[in-house]
C-alpha atoms as a PDB file:
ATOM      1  CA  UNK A   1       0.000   0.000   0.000  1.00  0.00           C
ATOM      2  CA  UNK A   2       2.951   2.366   0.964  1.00  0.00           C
ATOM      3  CA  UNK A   3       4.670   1.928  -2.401  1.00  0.00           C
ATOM      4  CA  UNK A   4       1.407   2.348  -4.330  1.00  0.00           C
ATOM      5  CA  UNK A   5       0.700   5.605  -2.778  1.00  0.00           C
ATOM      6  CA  UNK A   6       4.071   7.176  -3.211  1.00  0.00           C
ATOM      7  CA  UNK A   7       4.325   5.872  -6.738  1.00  0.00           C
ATOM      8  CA  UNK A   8       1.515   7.891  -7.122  1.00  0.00           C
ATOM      9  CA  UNK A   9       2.978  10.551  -5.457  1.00  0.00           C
ATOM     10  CA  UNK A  10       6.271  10.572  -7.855  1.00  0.00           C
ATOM     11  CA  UNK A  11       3.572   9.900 -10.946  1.00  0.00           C
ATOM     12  CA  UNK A  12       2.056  13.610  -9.745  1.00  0.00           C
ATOM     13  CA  UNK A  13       5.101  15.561  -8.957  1.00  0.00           C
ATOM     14  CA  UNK A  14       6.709  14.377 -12.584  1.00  0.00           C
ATOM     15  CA  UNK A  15       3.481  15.406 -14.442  1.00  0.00           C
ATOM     16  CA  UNK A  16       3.232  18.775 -12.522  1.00  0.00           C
ATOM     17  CA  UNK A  17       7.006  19.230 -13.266  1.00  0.00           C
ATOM     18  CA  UNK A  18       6.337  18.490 -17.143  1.00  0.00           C
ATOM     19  CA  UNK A  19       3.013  20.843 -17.314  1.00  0.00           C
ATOM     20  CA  UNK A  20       5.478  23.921 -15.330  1.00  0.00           C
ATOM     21  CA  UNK A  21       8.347  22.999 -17.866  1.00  0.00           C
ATOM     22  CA  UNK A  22       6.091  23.348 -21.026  1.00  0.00           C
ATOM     23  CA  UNK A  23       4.440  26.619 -19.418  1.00  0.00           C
ATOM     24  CA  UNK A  24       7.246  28.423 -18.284  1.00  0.00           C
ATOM     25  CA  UNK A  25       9.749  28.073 -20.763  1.00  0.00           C
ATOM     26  CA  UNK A  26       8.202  29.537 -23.638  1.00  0.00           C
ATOM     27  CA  UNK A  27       6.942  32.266 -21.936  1.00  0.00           C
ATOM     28  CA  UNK A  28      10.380  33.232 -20.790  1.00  0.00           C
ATOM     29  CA  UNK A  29      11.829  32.788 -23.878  1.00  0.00           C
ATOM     30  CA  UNK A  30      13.552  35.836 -26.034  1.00  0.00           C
ATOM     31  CA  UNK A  31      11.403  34.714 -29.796  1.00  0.00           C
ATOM     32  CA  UNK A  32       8.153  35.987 -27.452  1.00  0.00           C
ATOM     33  CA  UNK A  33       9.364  39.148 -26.525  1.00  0.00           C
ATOM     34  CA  UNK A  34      11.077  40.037 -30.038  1.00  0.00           C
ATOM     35  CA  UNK A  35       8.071  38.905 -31.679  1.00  0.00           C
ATOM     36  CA  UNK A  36       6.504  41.370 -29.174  1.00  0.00           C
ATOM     37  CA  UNK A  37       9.080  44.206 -29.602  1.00  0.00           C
ATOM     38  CA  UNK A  38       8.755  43.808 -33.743  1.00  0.00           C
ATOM     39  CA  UNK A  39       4.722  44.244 -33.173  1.00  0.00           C
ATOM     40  CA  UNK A  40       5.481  47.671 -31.532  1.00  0.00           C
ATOM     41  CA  UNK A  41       4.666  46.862 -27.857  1.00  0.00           C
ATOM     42  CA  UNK A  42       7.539  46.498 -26.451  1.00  0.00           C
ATOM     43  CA  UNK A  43      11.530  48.219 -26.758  1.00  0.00           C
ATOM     44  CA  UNK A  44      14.929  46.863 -25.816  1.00  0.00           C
ATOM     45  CA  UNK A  45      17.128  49.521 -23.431  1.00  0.00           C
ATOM     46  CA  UNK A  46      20.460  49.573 -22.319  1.00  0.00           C
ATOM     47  CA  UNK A  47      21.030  51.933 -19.440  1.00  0.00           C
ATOM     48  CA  UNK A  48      23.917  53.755 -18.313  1.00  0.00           C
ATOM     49  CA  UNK A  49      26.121  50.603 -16.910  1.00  0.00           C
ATOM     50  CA  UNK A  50      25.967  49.025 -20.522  1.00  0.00           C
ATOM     51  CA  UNK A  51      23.010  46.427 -19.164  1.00  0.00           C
ATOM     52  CA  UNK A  52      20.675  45.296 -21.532  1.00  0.00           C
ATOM     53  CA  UNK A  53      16.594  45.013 -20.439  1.00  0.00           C
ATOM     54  CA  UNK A  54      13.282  45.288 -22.204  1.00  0.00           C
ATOM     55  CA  UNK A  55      10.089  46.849 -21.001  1.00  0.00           C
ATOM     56  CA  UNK A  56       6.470  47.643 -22.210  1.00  0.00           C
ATOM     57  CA  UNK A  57       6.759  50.612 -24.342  1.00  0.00           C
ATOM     58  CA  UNK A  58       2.423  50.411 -23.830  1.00  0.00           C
ATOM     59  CA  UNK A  59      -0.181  49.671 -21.532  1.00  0.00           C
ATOM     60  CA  UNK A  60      -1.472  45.859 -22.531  1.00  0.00           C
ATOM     61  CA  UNK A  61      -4.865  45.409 -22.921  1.00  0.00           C
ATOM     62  CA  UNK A  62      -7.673  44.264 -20.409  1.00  0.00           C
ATOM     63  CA  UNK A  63      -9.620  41.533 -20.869  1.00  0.00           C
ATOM     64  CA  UNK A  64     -12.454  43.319 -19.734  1.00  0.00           C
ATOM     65  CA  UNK A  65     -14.402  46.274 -21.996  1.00  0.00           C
ATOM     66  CA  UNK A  66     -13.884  49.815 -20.067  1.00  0.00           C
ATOM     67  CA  UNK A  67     -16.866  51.299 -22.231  1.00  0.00           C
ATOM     68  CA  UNK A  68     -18.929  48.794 -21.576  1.00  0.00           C
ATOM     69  CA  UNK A  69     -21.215  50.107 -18.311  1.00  0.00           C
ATOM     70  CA  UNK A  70     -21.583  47.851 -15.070  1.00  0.00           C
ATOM     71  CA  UNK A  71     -25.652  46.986 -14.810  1.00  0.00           C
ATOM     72  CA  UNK A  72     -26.002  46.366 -11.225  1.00  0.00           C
ATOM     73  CA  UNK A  73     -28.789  43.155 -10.425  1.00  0.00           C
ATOM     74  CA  UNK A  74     -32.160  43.981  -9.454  1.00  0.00           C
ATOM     75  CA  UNK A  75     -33.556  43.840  -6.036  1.00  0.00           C
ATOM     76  CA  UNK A  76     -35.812  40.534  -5.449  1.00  0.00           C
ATOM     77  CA  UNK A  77     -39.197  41.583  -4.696  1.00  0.00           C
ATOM     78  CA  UNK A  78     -40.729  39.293  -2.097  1.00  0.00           C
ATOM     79  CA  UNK A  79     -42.563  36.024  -3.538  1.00  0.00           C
ATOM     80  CA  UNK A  80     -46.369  35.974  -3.587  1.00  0.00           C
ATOM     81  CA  UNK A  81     -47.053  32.127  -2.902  1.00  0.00           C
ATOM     82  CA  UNK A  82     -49.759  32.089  -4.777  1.00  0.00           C
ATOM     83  CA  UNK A  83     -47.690  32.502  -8.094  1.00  0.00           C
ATOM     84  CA  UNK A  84     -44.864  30.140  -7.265  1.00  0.00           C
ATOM     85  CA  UNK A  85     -45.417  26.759  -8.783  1.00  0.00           C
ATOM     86  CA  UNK A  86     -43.478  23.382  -7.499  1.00  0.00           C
END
């Protein structure tokens, strides 16, 4: 029983290794952020010790609408039992 549980304990830690290692890498990698600086979002700097960086050169982009107005929910009126059905 002990060996079947922390087999199944190494089978979870290699898969959630795996799924971080597939995530993470790409987004750290420099192809994103060229293809990013190329699209006009983003610059490369160097500042005055001679370091390179890169920043946002704009403000990204909600998910959410701004123009789009917030409709607040209605107030529940109080149930008449004679019109609720079963």
């Amino acid at each position: 029983m002990k060996r079947i549980f922390l087999s199944g304990i190494l089978c979870g830690v290699i898969m959630a290794s795996a799924v971080t290692f597939a995530l993470t890498i790409p987004a750290n990698d420099m192809h994103w952020r060229a293809e990013i600086v190329k699209r006009g979002g983003a610059a490369w700097y160097f500042d005055k010790n001679g370091h390179m960086g890169w920043m946002w050169t704009v403000e990204p982009i909600s998910d959410r609408d701004q123009s789009a107005p917030a409709i607040p929910p209605r107030p529940r009126r109080a149930s008449d039992s004679a019109l609720e059905r079963l």
